[in-house]
PDB file of N, CA and C in Angstrom:
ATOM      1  N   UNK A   1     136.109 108.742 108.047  1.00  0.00           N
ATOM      2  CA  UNK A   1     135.065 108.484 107.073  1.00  0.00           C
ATOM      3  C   UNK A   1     134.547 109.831 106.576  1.00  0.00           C
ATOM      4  N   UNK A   2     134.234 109.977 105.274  1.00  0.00           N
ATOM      5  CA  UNK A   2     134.389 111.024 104.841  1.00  0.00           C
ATOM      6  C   UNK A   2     132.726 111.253 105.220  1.00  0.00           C
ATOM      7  N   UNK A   3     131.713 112.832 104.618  1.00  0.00           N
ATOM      8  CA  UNK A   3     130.475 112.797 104.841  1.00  0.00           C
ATOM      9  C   UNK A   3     129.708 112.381 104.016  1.00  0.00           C
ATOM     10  N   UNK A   4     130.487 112.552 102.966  1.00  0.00           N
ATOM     11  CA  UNK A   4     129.350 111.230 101.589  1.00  0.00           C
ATOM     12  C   UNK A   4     129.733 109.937 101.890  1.00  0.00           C
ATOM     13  N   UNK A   5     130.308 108.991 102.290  1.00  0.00           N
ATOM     14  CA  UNK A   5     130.207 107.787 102.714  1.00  0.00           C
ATOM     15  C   UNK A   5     129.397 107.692 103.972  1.00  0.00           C
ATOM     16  N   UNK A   6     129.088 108.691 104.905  1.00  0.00           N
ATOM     17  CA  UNK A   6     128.481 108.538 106.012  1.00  0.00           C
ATOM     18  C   UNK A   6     126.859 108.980 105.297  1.00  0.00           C
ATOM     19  N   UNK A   7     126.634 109.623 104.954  1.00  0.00           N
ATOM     20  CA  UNK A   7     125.339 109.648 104.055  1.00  0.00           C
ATOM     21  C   UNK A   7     125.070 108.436 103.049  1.00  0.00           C
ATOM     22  N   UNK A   8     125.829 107.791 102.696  1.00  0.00           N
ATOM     23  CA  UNK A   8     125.159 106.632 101.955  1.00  0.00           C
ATOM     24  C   UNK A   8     125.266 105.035 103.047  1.00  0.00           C
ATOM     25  N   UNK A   9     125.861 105.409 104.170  1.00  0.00           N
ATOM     26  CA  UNK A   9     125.173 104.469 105.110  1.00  0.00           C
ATOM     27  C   UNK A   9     124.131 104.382 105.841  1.00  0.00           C
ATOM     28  N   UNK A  10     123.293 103.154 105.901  1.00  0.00           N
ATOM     29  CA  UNK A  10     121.627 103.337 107.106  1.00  0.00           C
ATOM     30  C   UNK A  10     122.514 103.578 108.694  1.00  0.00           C
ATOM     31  N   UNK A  11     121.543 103.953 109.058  1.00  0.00           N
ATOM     32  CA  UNK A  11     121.843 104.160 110.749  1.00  0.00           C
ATOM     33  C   UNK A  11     121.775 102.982 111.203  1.00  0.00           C
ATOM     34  N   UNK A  12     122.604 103.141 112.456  1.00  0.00           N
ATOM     35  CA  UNK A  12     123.056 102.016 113.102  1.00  0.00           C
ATOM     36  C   UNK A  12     121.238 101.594 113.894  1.00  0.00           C
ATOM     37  N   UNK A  13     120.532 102.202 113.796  1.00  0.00           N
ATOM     38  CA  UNK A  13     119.290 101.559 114.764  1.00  0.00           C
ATOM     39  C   UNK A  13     118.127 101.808 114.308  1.00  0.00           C
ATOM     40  N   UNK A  14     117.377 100.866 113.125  1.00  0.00           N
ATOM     41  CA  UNK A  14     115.984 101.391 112.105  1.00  0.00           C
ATOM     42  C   UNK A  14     114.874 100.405 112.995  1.00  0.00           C
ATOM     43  N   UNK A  15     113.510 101.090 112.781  1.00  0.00           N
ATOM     44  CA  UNK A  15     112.960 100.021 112.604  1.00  0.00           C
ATOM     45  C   UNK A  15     111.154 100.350 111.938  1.00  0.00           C
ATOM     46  N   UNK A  16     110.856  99.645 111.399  1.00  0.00           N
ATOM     47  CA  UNK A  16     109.599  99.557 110.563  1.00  0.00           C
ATOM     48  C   UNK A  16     108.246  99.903 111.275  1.00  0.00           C
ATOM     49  N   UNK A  17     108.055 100.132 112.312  1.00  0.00           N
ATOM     50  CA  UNK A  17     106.729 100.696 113.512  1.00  0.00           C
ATOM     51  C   UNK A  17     106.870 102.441 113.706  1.00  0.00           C
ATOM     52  N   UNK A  18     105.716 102.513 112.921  1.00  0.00           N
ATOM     53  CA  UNK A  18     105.623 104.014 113.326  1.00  0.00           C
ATOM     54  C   UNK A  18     106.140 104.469 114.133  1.00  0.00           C
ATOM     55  N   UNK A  19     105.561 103.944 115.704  1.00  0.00           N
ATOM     56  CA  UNK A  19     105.277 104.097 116.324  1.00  0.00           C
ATOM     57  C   UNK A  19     106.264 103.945 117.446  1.00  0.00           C
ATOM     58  N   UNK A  20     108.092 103.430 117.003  1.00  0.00           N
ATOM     59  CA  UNK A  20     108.790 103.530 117.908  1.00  0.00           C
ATOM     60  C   UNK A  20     109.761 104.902 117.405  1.00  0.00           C
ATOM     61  N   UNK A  21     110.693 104.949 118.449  1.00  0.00           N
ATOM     62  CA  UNK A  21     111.673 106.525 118.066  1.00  0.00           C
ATOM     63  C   UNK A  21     112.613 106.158 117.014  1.00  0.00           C
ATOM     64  N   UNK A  22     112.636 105.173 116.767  1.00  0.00           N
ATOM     65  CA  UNK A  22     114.050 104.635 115.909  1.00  0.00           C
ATOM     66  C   UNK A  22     113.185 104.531 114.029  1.00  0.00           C
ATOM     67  N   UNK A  23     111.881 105.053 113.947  1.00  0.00           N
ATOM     68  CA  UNK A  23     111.601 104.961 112.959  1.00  0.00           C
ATOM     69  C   UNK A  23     112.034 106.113 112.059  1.00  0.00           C
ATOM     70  N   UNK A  24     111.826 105.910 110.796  1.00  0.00           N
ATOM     71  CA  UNK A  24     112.779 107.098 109.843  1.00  0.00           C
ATOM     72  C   UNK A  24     112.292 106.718 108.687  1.00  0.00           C
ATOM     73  N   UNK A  25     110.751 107.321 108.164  1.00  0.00           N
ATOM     74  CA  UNK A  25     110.344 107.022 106.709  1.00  0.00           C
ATOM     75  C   UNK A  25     111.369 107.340 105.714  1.00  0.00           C
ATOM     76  N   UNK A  26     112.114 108.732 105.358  1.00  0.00           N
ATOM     77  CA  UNK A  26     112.333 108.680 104.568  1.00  0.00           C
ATOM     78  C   UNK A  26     113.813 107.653 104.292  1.00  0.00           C
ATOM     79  N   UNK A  27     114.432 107.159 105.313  1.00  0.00           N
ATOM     80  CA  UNK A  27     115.618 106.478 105.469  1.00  0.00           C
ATOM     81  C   UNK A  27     114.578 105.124 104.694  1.00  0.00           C
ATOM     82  N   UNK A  28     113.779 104.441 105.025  1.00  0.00           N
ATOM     83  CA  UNK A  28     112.937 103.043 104.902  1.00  0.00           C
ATOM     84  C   UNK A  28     112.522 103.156 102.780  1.00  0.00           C
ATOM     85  N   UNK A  29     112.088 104.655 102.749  1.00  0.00           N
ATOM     86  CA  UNK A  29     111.712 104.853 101.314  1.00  0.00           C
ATOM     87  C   UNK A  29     112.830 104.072 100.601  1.00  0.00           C
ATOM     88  N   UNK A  30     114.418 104.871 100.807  1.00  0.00           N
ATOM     89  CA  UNK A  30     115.674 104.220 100.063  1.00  0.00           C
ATOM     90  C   UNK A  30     115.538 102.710  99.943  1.00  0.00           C
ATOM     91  N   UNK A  31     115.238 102.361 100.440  1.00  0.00           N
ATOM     92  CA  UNK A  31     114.986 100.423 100.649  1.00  0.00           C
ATOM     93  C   UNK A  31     116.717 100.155 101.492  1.00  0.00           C
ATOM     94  N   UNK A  32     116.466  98.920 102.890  1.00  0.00           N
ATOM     95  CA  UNK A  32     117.597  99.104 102.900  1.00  0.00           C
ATOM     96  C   UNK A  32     117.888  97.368 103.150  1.00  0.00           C
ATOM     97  N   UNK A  33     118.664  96.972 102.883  1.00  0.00           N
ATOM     98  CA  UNK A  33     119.235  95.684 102.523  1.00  0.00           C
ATOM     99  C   UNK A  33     119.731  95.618 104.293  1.00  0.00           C
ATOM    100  N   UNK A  34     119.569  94.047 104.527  1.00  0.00           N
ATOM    101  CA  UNK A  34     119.837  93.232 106.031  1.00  0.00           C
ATOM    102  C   UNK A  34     120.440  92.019 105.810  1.00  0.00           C
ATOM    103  N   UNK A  35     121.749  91.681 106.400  1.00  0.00           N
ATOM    104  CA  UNK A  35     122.304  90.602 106.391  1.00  0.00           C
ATOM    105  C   UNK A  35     122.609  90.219 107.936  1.00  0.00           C
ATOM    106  N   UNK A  36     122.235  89.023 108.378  1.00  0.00           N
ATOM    107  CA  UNK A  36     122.162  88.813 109.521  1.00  0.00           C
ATOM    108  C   UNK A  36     122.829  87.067 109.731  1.00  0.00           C
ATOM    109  N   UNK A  37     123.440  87.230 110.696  1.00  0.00           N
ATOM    110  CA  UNK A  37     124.672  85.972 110.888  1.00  0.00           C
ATOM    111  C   UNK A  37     124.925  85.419 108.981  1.00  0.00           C
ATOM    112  N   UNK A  38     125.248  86.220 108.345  1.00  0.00           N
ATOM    113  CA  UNK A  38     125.804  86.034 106.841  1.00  0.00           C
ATOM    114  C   UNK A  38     124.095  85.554 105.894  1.00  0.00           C
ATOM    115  N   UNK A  39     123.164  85.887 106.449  1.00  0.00           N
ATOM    116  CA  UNK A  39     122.325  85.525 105.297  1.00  0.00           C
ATOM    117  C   UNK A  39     121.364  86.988 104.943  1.00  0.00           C
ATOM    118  N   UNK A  40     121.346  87.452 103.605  1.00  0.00           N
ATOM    119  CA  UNK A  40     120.385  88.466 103.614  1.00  0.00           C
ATOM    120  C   UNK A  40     118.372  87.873 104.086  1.00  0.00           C
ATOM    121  N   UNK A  41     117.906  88.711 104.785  1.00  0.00           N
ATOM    122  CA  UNK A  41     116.918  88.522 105.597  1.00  0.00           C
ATOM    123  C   UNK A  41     116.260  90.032 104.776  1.00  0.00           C
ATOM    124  N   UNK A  42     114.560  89.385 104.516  1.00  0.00           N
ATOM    125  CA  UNK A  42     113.703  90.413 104.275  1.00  0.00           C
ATOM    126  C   UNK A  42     112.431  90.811 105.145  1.00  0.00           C
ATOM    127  N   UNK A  43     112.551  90.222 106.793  1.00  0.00           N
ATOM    128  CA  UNK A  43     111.628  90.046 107.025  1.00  0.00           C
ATOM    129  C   UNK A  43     111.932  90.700 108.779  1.00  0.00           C
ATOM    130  N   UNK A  44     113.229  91.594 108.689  1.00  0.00           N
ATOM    131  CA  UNK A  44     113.401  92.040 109.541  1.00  0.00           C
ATOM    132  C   UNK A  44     112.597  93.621 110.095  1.00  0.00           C
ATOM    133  N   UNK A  45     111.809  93.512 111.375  1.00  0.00           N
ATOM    134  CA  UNK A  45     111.224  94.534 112.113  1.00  0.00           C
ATOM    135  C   UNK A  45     111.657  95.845 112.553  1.00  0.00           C
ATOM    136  N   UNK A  46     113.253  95.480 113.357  1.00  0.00           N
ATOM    137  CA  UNK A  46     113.891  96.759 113.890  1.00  0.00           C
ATOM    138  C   UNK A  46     115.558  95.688 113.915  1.00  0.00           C
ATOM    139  N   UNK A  47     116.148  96.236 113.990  1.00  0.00           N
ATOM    140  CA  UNK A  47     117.520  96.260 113.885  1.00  0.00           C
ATOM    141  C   UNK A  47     118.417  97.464 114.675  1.00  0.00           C
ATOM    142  N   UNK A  48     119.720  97.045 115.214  1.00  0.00           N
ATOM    143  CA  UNK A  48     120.606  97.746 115.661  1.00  0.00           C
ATOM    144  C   UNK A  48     122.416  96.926 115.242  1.00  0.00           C
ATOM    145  N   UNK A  49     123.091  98.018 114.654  1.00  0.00           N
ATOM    146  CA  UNK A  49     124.081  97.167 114.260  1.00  0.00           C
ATOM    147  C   UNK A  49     124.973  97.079 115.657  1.00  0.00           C
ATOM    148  N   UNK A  50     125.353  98.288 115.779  1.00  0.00           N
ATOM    149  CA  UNK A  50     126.603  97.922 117.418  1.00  0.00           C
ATOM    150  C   UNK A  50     125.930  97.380 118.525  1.00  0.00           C
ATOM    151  N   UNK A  51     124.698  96.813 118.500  1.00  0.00           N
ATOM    152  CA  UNK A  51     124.322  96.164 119.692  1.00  0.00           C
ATOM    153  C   UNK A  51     124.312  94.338 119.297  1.00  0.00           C
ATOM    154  N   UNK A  52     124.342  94.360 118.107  1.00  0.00           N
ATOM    155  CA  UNK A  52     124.271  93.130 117.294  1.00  0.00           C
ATOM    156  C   UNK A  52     122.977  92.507 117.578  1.00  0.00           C
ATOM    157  N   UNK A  53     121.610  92.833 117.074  1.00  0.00           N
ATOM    158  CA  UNK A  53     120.295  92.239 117.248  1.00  0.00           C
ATOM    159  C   UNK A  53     119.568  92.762 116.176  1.00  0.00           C
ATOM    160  N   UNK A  54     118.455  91.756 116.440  1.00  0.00           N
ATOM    161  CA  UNK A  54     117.422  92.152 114.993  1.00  0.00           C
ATOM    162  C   UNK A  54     116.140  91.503 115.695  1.00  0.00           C
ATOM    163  N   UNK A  55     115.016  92.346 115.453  1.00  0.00           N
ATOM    164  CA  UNK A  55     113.886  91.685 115.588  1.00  0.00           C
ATOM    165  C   UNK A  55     113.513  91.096 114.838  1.00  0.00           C
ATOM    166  N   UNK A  56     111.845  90.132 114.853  1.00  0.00           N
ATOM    167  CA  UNK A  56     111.490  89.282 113.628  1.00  0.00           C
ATOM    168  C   UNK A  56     110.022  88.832 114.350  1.00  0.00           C
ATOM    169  N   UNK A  57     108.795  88.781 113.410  1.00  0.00           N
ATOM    170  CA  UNK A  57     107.952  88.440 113.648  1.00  0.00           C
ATOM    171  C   UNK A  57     108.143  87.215 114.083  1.00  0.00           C
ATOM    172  N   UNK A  58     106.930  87.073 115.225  1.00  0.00           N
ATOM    173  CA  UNK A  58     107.149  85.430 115.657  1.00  0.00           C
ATOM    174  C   UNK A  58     106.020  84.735 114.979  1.00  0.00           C
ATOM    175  N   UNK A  59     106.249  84.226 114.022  1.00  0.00           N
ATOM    176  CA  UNK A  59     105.008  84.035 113.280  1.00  0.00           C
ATOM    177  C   UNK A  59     103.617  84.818 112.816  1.00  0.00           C
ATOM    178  N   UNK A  60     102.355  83.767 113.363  1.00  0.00           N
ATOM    179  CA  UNK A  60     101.115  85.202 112.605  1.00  0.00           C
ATOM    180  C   UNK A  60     100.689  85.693 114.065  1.00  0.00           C
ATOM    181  N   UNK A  61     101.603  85.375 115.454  1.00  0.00           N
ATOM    182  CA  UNK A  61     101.044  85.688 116.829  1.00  0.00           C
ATOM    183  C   UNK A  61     101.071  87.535 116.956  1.00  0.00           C
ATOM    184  N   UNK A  62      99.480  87.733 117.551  1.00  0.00           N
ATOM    185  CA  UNK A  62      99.434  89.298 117.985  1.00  0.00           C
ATOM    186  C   UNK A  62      99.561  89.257 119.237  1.00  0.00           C
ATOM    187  N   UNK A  63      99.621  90.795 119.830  1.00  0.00           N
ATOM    188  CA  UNK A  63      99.892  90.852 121.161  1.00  0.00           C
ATOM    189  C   UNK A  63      97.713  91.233 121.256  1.00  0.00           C
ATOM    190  N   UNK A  64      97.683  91.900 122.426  1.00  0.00           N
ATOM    191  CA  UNK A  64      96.009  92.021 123.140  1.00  0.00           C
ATOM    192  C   UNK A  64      96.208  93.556 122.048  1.00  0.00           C
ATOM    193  N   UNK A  65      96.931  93.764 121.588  1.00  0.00           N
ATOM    194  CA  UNK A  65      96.630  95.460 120.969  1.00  0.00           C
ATOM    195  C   UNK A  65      96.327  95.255 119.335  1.00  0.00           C
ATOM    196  N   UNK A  66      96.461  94.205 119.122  1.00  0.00           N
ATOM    197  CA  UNK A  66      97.082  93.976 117.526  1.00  0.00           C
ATOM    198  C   UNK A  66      98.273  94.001 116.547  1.00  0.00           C
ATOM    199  N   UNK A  67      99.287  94.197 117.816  1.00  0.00           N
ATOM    200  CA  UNK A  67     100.217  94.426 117.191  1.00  0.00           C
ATOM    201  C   UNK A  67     101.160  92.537 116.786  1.00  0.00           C
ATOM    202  N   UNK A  68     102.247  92.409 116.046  1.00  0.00           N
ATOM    203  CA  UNK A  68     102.855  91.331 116.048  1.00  0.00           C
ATOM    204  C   UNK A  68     103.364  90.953 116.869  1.00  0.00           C
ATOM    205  N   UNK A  69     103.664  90.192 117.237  1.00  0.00           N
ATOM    206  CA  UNK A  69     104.546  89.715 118.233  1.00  0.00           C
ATOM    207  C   UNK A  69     106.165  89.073 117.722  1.00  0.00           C
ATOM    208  N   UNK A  70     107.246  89.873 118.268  1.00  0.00           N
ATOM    209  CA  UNK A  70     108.363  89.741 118.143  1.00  0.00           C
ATOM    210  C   UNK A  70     109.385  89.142 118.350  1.00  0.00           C
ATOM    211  N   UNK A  71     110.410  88.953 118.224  1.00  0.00           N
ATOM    212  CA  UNK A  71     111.568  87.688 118.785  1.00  0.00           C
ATOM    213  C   UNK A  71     112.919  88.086 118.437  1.00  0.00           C
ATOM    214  N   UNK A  72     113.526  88.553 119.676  1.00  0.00           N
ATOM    215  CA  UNK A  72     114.860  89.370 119.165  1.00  0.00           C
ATOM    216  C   UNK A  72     116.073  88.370 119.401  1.00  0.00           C
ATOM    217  N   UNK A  73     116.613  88.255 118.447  1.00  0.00           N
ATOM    218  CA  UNK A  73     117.804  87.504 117.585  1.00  0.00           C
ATOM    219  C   UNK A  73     119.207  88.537 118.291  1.00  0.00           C
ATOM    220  N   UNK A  74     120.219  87.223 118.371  1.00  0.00           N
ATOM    221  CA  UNK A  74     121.296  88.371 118.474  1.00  0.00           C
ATOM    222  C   UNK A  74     122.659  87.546 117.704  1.00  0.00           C
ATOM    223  N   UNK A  75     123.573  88.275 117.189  1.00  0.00           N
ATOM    224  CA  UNK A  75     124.268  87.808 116.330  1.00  0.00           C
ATOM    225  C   UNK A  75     125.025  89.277 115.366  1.00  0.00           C
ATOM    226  N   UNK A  76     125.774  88.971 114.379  1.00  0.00           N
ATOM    227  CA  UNK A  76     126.179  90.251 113.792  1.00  0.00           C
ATOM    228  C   UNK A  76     125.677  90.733 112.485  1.00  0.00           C
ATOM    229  N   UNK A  77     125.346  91.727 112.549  1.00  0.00           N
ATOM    230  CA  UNK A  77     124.277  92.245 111.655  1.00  0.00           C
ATOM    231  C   UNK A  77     124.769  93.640 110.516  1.00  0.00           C
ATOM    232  N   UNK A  78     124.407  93.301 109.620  1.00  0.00           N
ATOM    233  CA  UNK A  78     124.855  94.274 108.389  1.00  0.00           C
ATOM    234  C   UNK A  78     123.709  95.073 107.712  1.00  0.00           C
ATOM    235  N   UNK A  79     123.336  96.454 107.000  1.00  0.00           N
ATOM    236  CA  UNK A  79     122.958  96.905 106.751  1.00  0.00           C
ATOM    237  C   UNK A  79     123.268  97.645 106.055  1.00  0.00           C
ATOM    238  N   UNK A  80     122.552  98.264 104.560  1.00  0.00           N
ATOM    239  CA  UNK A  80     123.415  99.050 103.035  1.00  0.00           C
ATOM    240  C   UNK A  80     121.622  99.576 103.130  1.00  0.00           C
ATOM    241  N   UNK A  81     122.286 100.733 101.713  1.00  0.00           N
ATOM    242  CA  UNK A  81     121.164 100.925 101.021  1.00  0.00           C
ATOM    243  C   UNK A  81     120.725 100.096 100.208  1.00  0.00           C
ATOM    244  N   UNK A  82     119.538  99.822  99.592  1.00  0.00           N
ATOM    245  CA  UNK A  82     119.484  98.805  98.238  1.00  0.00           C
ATOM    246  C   UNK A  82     119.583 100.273  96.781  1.00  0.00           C
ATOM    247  N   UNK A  83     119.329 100.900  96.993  1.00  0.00           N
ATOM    248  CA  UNK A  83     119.341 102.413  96.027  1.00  0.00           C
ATOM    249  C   UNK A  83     120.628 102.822  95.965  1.00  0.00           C
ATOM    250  N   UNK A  84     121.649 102.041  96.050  1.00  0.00           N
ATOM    251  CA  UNK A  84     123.143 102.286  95.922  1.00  0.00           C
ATOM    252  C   UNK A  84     123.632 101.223  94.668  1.00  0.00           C
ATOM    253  N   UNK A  85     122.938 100.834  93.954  1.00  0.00           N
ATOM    254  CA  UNK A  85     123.078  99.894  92.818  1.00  0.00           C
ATOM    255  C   UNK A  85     123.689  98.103  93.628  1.00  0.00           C
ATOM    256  N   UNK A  86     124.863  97.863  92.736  1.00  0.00           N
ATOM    257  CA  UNK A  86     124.918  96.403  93.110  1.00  0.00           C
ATOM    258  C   UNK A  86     126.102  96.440  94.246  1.00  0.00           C
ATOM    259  N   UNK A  87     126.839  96.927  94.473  1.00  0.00           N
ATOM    260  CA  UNK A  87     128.022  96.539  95.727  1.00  0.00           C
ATOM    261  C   UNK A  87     127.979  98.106  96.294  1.00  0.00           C
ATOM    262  N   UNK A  88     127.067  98.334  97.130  1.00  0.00           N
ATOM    263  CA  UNK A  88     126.920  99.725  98.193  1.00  0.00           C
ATOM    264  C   UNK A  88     128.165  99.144  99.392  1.00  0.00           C
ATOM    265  N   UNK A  89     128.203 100.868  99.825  1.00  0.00           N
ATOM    266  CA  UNK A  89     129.145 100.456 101.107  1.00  0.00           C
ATOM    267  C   UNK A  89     128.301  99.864 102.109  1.00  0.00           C
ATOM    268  N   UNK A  90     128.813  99.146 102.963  1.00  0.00           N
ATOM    269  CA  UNK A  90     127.428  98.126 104.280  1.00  0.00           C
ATOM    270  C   UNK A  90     128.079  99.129 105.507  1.00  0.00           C
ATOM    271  N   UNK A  91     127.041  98.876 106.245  1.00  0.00           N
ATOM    272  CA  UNK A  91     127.164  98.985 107.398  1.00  0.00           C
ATOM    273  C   UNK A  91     127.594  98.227 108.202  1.00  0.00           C
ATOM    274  N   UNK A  92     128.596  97.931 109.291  1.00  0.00           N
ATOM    275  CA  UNK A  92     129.136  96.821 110.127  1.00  0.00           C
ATOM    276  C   UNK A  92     129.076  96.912 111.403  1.00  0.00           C
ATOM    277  N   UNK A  93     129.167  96.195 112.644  1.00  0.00           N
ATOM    278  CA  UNK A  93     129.696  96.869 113.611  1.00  0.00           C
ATOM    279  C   UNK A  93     131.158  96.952 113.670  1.00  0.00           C
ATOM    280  N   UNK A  94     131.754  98.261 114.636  1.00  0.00           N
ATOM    281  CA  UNK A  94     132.685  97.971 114.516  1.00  0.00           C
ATOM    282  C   UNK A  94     133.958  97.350 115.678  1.00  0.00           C
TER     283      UNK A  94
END
């Protein structure tokens, strides 16, 4: 894989909380597109593609801190830029 195709793929492990290590504003700015067991999903938390999981709010439930409360999904999971116009390269596992 060349290094401009590896630059226009998301990392294999994002996720939307400051506050964990896997976060990456400026990766999140690009906007990045989630397809999960074949359906695009907009409502995904953190994600990992080679582990095949995705988090997801569990409804409007908080934890005692305020934070959401989560529900990790497992299944095979895809990930692109959306700032790559209409057919970007995806991310897969492999």
């Amino acid at each position: 894989m060349s290094e401009d195709t590896k630059a226009d793929l998301p990392p294999d492990h994002l996720s939307v909380n400051p506050k964990n290590e896997h976060f990456d504003i400026e990766v999140l700015k690009r906007g990045i597109g989630i397809r999960f067991k074949g359906r695009v999903r907009t409502d995904i938390e953190e994600y990992s593609i080679s582990e095949g999981w995705v988090r997801v709010q569990a409804g409007k439930t908080m934890d005692r801190k305020g934070n959401p409360l989560t529900v990790k999904l497992s299944g095979p999971v895809e990930a692109w830029f959306e700032d790559l116009g209409e057919e970007p390269p995806v991310r897969k596992a492999d």
